[in-house]
C-alpha atoms as a PDB file:
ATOM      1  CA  UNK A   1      14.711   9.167  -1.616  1.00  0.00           C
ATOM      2  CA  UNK A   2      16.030   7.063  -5.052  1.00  0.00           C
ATOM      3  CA  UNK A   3      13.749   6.065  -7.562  1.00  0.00           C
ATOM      4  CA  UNK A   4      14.237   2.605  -8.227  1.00  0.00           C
ATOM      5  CA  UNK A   5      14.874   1.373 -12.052  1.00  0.00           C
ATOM      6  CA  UNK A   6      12.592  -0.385 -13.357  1.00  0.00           C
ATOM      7  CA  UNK A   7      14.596  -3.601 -13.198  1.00  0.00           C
ATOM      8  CA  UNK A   8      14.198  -3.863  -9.574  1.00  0.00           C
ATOM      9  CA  UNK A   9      11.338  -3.135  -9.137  1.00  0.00           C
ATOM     10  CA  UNK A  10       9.428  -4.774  -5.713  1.00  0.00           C
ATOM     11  CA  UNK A  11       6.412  -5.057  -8.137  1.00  0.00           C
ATOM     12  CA  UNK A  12       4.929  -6.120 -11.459  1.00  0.00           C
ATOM     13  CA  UNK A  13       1.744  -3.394 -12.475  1.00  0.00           C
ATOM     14  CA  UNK A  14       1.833  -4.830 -15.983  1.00  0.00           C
ATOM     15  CA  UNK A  15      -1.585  -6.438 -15.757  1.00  0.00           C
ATOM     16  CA  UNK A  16      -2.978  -3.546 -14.065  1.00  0.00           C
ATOM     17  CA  UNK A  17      -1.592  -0.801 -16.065  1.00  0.00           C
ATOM     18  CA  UNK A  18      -2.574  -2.757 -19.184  1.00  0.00           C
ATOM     19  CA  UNK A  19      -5.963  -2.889 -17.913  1.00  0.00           C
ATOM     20  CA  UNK A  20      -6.049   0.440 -16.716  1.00  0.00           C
ATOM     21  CA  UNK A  21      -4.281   1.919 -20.131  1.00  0.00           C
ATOM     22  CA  UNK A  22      -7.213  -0.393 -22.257  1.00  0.00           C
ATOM     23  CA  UNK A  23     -10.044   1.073 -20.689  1.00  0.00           C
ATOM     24  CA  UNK A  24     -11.638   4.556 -21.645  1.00  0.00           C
ATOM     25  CA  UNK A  25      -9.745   7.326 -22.115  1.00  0.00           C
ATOM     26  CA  UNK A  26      -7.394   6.589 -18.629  1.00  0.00           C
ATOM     27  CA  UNK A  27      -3.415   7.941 -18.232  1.00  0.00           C
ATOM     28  CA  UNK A  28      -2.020   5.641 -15.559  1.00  0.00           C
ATOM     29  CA  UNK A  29       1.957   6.113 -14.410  1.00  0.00           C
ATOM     30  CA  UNK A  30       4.007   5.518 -11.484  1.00  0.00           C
ATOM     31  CA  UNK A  31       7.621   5.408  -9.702  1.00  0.00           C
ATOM     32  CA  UNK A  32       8.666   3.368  -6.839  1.00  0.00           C
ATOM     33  CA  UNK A  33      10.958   5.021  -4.682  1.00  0.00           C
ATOM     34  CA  UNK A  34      13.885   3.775  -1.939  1.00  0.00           C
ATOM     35  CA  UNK A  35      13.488   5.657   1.380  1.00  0.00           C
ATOM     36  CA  UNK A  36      16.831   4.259   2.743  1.00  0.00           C
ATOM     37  CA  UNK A  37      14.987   4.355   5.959  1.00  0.00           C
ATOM     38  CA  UNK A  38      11.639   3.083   7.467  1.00  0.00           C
ATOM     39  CA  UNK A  39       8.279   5.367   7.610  1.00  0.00           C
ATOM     40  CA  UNK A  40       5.747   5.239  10.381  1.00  0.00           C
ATOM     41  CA  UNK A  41       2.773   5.172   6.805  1.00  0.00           C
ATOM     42  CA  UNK A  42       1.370   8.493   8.102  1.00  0.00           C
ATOM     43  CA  UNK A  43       0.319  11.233   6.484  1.00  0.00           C
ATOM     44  CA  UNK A  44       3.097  13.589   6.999  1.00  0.00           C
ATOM     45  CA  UNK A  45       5.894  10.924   5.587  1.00  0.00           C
ATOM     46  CA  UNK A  46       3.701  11.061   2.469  1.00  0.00           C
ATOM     47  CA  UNK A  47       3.962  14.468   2.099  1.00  0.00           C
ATOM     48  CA  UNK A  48       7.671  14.398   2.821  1.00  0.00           C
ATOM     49  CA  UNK A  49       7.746  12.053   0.160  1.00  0.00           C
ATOM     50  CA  UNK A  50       5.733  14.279  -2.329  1.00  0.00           C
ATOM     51  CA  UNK A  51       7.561  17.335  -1.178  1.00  0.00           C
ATOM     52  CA  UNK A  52      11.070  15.542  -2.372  1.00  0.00           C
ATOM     53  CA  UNK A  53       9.089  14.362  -5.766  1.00  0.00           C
ATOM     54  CA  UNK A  54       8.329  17.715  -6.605  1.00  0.00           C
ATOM     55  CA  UNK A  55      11.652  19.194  -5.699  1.00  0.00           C
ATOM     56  CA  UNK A  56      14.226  16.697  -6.889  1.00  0.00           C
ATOM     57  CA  UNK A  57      14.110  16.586 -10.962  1.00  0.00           C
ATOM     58  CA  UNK A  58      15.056  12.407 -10.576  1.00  0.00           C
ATOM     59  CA  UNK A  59      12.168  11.771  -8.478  1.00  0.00           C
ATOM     60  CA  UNK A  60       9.822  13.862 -11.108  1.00  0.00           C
ATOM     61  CA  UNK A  61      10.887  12.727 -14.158  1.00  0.00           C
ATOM     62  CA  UNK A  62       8.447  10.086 -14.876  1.00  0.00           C
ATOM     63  CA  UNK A  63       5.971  12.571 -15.094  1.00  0.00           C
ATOM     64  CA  UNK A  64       7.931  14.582 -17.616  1.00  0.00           C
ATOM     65  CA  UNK A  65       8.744  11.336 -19.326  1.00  0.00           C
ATOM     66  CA  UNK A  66       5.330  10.239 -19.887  1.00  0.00           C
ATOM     67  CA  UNK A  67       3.610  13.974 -20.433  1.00  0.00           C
ATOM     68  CA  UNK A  68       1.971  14.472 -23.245  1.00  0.00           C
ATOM     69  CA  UNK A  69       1.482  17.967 -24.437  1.00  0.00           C
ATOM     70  CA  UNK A  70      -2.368  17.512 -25.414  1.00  0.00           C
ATOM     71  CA  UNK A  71      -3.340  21.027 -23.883  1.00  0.00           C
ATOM     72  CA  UNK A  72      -0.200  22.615 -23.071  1.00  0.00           C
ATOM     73  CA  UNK A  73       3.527  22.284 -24.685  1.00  0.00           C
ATOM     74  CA  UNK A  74       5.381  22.100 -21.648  1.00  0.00           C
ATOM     75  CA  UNK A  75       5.174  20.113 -18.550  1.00  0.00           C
ATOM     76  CA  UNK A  76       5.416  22.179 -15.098  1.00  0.00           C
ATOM     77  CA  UNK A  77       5.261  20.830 -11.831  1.00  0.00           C
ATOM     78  CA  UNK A  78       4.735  23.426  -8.404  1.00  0.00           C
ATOM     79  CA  UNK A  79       4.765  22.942  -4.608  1.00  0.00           C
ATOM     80  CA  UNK A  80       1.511  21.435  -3.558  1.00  0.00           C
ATOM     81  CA  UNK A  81      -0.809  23.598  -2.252  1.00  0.00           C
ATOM     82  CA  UNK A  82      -0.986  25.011   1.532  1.00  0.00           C
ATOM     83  CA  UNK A  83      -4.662  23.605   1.285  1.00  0.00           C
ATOM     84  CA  UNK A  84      -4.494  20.203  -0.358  1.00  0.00           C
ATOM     85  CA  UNK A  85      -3.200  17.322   1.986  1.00  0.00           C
ATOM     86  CA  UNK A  86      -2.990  13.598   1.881  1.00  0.00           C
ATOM     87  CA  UNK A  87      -6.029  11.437   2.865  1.00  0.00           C
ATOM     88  CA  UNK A  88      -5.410   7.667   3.749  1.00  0.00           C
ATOM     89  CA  UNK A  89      -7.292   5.684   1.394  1.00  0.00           C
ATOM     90  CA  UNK A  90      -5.985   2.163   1.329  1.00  0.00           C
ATOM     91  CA  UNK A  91      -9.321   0.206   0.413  1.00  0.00           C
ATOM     92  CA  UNK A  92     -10.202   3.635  -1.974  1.00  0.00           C
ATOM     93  CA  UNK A  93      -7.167   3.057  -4.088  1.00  0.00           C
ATOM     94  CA  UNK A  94      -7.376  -0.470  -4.486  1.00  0.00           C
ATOM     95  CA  UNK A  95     -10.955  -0.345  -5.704  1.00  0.00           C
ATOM     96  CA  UNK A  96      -9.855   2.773  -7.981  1.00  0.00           C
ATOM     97  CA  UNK A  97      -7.438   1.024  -9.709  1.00  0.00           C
ATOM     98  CA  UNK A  98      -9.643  -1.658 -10.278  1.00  0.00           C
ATOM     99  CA  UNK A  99     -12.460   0.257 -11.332  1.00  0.00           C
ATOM    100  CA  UNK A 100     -10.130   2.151 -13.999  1.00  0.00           C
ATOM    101  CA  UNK A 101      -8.360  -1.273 -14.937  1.00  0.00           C
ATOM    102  CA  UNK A 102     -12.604  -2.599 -15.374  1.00  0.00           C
ATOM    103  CA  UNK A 103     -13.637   0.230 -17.280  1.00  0.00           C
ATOM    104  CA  UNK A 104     -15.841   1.549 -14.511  1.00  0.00           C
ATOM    105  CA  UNK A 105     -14.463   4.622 -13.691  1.00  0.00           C
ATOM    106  CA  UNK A 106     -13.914   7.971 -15.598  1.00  0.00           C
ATOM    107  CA  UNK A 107     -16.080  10.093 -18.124  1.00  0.00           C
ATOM    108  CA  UNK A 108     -15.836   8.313 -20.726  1.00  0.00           C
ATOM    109  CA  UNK A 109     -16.719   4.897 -19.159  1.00  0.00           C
ATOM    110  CA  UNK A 110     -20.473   3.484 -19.726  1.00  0.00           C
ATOM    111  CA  UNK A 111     -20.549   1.391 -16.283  1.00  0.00           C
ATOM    112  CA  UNK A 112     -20.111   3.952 -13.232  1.00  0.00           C
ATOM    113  CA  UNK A 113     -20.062   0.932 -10.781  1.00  0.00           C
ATOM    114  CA  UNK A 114     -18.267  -0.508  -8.117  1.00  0.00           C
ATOM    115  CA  UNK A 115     -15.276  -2.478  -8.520  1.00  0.00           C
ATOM    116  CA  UNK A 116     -15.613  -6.354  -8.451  1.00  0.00           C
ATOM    117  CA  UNK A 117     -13.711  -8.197  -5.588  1.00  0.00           C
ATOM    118  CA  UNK A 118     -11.829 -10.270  -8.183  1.00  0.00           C
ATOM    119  CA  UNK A 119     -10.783  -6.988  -9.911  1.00  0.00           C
ATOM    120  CA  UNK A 120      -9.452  -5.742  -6.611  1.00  0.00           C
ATOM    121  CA  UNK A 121      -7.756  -8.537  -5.518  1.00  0.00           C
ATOM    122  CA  UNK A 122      -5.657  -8.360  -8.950  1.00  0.00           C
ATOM    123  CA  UNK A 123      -4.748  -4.394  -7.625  1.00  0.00           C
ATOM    124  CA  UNK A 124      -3.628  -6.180  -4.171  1.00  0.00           C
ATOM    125  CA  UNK A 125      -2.233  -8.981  -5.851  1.00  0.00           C
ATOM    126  CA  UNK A 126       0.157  -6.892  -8.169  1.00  0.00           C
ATOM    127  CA  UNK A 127       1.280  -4.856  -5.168  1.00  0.00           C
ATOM    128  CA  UNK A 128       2.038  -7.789  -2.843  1.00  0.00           C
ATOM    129  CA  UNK A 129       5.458  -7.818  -2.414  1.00  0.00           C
ATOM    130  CA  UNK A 130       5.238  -4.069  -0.672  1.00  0.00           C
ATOM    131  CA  UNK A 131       2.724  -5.813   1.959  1.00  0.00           C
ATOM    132  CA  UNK A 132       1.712  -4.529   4.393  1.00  0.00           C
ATOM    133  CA  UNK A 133       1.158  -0.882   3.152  1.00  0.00           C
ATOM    134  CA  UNK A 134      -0.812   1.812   3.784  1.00  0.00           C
ATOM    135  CA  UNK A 135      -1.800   4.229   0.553  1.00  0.00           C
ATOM    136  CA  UNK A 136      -2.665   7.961   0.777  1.00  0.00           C
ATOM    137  CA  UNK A 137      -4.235   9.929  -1.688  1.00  0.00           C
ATOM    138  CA  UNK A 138      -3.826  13.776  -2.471  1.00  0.00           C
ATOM    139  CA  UNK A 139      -7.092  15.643  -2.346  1.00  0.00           C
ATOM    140  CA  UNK A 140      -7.227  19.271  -4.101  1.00  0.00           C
ATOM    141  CA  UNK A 141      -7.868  21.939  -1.255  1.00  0.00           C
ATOM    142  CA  UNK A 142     -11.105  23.164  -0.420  1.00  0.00           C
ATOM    143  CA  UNK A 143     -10.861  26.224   1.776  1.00  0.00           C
ATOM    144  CA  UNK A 144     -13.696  28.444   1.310  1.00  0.00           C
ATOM    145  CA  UNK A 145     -12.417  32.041  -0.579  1.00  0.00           C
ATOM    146  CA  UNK A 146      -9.279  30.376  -1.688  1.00  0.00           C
ATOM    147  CA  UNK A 147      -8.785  31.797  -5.712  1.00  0.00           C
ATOM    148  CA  UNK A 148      -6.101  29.158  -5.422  1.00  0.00           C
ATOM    149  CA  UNK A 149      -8.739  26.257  -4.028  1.00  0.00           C
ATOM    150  CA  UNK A 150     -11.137  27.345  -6.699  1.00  0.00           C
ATOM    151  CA  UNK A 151      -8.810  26.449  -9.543  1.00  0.00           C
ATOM    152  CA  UNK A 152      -6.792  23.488  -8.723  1.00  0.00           C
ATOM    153  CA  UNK A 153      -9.927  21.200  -7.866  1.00  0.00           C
ATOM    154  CA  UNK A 154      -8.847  19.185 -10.881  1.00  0.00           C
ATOM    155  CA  UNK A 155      -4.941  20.382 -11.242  1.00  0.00           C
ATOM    156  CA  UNK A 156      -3.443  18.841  -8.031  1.00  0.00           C
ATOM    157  CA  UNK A 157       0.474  20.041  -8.663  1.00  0.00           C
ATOM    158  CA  UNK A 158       1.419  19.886 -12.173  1.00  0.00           C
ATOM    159  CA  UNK A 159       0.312  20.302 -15.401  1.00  0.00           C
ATOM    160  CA  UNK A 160       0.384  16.186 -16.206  1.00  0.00           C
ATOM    161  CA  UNK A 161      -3.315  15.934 -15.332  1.00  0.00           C
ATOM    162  CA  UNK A 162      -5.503  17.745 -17.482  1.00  0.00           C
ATOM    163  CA  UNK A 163      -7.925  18.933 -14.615  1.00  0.00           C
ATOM    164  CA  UNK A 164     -10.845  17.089 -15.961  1.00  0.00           C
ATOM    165  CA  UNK A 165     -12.215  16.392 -12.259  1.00  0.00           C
ATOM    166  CA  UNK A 166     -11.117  12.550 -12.598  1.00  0.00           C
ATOM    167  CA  UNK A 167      -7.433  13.038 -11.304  1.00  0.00           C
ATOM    168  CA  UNK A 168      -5.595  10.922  -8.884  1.00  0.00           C
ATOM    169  CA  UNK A 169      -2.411  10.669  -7.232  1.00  0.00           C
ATOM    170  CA  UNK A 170      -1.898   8.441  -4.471  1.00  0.00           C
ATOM    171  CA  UNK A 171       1.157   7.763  -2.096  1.00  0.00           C
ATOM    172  CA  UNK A 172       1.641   3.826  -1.380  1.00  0.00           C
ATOM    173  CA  UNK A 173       4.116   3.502   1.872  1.00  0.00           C
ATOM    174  CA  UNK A 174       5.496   0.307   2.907  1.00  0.00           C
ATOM    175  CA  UNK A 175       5.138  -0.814   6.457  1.00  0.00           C
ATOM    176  CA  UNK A 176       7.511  -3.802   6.038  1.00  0.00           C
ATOM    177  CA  UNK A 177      10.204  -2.116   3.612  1.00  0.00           C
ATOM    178  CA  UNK A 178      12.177   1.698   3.221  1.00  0.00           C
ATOM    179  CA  UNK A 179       9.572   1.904  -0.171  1.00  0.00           C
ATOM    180  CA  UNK A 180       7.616   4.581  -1.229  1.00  0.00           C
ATOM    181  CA  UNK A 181       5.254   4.310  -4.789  1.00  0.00           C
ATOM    182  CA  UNK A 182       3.686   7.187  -5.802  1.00  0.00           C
ATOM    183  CA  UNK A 183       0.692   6.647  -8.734  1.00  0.00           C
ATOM    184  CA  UNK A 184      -1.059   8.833 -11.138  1.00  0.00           C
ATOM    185  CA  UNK A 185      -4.016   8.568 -12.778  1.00  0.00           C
ATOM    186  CA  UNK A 186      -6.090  11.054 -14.896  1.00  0.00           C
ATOM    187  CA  UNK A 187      -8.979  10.501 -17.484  1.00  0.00           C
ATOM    188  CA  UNK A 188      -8.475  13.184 -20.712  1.00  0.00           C
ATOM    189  CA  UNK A 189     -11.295  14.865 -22.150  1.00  0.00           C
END
């Protein structure tokens, strides 16, 4: 897995991360990543494909890159937990994004609605070139007892989201192409 510059890219998010960036209080990055090889889009490739991000410093280092040290001085990133585990949430992240990029979504936002069709077809429409994918999101883990479950409900695996209950990060896997994205979005306090 190579992260791809940002010159060859397979997809313009300007309009969407402008959006997203403009509204409410919203941190929005991202990497696209060369597989070198075809994935089935299941769940388990986008854990492989988290498991490498975490371990491999060149795969992680937009996260370091665009950290900033608003609660703590120094980013950290950690294995994901046993208990946390990707989801697949195609039609979920599209109508995140657009409900971030709308200023409907977050803590600080004054519309909690729904994401207008328009506003999702932009999210689509910027990631059209990896069509057909399928998109996975990492939920926090939930196991009952779990001291580790209890306080990474907002964490996730590093120290880049500031565990404010309005964290995302989602794992977009080309069906057509070797591509992997991987997307984060938090709301500060």
């Amino acid at each position: 897995m190579t992260p791809i510059r940002d010159s060859d890219v397979p997809a313009s998010l300007d309009e969407v991360a402008a959006r997203v960036r403009h509204s409410s209080n919203f941190r929005f990055t991202w990497q696209w990543f060369d597989l070198g090889v075809a994935t089935s889009a299941l769940p388990a490739d986008a854990e492989r494909v988290m498991s490498t991000l975490i371990t491999t410093p060149a795969c992680h280092a937009f996260l370091g890159d665009s950290f900033n040290p608003m609660y703590e001085p120094t980013f950290t990133i950690e294995p994901v937990h046993e208990h946390s585990q990707f989801r697949e949430a195609t039609l979920e992240f599209e109508r995140t994004l657009a409900r971030a990029a709308a200023d409907r979504l977050g803590a600080y936002s004054r519309h909690l609605t729904d994401a207008e069709p328009a506003d999702v077809e932009m999210v689509r429409r910027s990631f059209g070139t990896a069509a057909p994918y399928t998109v996975f999101v990492l939920e926090p883990g939930r196991a009952t007892g779990c001291t580790v479950c209890e306080i990474h409900n907002g964490y996730l695996f590093t120290n880049w989201f500031y565990g404010v209950a309005w964290d995302w990060c989602f794992c977009l896997l080309s069906s057509a192409r070797p591509l992997a994205w991987v997307g984060v979005l938090t709301d500060t306090d």
